[in-house]
C-alpha atoms as a PDB file:
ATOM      1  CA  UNK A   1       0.000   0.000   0.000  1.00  0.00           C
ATOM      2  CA  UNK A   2       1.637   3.132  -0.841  1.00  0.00           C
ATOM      3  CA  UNK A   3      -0.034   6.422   0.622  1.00  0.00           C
ATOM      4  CA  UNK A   4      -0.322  10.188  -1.142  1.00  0.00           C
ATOM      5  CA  UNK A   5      -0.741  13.538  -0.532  1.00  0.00           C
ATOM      6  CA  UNK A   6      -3.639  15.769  -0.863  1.00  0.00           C
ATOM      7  CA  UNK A   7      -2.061  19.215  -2.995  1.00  0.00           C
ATOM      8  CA  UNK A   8      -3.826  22.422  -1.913  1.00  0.00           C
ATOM      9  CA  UNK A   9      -5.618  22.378  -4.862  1.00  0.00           C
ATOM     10  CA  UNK A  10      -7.162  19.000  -3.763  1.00  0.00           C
ATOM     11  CA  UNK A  11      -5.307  17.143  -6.048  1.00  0.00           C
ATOM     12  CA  UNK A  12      -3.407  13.334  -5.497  1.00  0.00           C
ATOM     13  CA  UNK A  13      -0.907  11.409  -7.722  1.00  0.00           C
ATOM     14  CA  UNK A  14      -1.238   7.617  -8.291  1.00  0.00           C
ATOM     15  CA  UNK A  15       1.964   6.155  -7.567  1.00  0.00           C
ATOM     16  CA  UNK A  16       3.615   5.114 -10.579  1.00  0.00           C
ATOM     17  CA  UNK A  17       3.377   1.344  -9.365  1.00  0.00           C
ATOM     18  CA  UNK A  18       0.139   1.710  -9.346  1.00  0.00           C
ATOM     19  CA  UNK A  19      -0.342   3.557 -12.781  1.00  0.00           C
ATOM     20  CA  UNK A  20       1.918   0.965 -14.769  1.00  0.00           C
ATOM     21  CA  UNK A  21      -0.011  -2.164 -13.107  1.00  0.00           C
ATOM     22  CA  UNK A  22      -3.329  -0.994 -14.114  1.00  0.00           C
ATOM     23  CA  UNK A  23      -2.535   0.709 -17.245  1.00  0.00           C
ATOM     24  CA  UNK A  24      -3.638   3.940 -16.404  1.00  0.00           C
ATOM     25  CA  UNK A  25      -3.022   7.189 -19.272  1.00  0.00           C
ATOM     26  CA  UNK A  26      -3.010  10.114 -18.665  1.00  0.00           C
ATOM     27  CA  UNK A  27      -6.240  11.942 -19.325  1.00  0.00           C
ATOM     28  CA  UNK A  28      -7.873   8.835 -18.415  1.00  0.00           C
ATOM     29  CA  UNK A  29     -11.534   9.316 -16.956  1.00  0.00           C
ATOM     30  CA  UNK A  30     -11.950   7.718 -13.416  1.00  0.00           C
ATOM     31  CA  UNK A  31     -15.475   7.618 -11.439  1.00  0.00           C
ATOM     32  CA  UNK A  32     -14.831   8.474  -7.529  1.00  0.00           C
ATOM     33  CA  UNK A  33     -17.040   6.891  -5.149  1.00  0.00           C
ATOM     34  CA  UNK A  34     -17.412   7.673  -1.404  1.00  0.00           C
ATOM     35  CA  UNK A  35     -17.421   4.130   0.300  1.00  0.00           C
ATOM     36  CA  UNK A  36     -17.861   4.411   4.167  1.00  0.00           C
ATOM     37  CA  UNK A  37     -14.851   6.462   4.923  1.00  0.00           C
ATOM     38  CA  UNK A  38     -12.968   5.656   1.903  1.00  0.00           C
ATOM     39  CA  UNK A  39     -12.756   7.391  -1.853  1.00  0.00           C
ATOM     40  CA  UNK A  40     -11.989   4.517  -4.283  1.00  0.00           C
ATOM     41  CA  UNK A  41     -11.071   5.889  -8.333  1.00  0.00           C
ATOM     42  CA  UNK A  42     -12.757   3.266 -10.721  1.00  0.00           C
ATOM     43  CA  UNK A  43     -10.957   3.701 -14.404  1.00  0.00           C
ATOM     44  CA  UNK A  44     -13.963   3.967 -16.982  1.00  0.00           C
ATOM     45  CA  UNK A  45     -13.075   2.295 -20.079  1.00  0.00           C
ATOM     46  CA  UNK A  46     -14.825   2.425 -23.405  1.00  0.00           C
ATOM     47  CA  UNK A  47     -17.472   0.301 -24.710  1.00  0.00           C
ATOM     48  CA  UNK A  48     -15.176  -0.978 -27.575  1.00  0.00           C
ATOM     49  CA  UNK A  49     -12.142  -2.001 -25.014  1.00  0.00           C
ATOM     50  CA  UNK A  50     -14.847  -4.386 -23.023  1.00  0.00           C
ATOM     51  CA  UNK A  51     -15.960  -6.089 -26.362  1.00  0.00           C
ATOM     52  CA  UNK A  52     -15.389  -9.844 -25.302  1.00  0.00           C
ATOM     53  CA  UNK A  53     -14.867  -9.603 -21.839  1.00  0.00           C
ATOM     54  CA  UNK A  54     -17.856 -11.811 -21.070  1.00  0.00           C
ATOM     55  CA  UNK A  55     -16.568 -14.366 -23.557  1.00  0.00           C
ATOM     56  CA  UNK A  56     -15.386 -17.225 -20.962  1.00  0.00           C
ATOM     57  CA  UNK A  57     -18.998 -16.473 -19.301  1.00  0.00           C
ATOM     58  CA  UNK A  58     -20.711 -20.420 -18.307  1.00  0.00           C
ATOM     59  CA  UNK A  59     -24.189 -19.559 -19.390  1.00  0.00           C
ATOM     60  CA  UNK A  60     -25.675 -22.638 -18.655  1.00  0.00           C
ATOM     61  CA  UNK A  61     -28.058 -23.175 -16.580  1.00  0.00           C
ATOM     62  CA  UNK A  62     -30.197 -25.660 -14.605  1.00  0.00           C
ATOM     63  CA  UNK A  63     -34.338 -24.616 -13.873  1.00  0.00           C
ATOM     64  CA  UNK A  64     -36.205 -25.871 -11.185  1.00  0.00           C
ATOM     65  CA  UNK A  65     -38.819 -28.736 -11.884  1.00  0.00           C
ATOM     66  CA  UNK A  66     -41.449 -26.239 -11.318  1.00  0.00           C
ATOM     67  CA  UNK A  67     -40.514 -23.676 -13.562  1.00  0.00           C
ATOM     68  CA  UNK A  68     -40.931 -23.927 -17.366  1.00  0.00           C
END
């Protein structure tokens, strides 16, 4: 865990570490979320770059006996 410091202008830098393993650019758009008493920075990505990601998906299913 590597911590950062809030700038006066309210502004933090991801630790490099941190950038490289989730292949982060800059300009990127990131939702912020208030979770209990954390922040946590989700990376949106484009519809196109999550075409396939669903593709190992096990869509099979069993019903129940009662159900048609």
């Amino acid at each position: 865990m590597e911590a950062v410091k809030i700038s006066p202008k309210f502004q933090v830098v991801i630790p490099k570490k941190v950038r490289e393993s989730m292949q982060l650019k800059p300009g990127q758009q990131m939702q912020v979320i208030e979770y209990g008493n954390r922040i946590e920075f989700i990376p949106t990505r484009s519809v196109k770059s999550m075409r396939g990601f669903l593709g190992d998906i096990d869509t099979s299913f069993s019903r129940e006996g009662d159900r048609v």
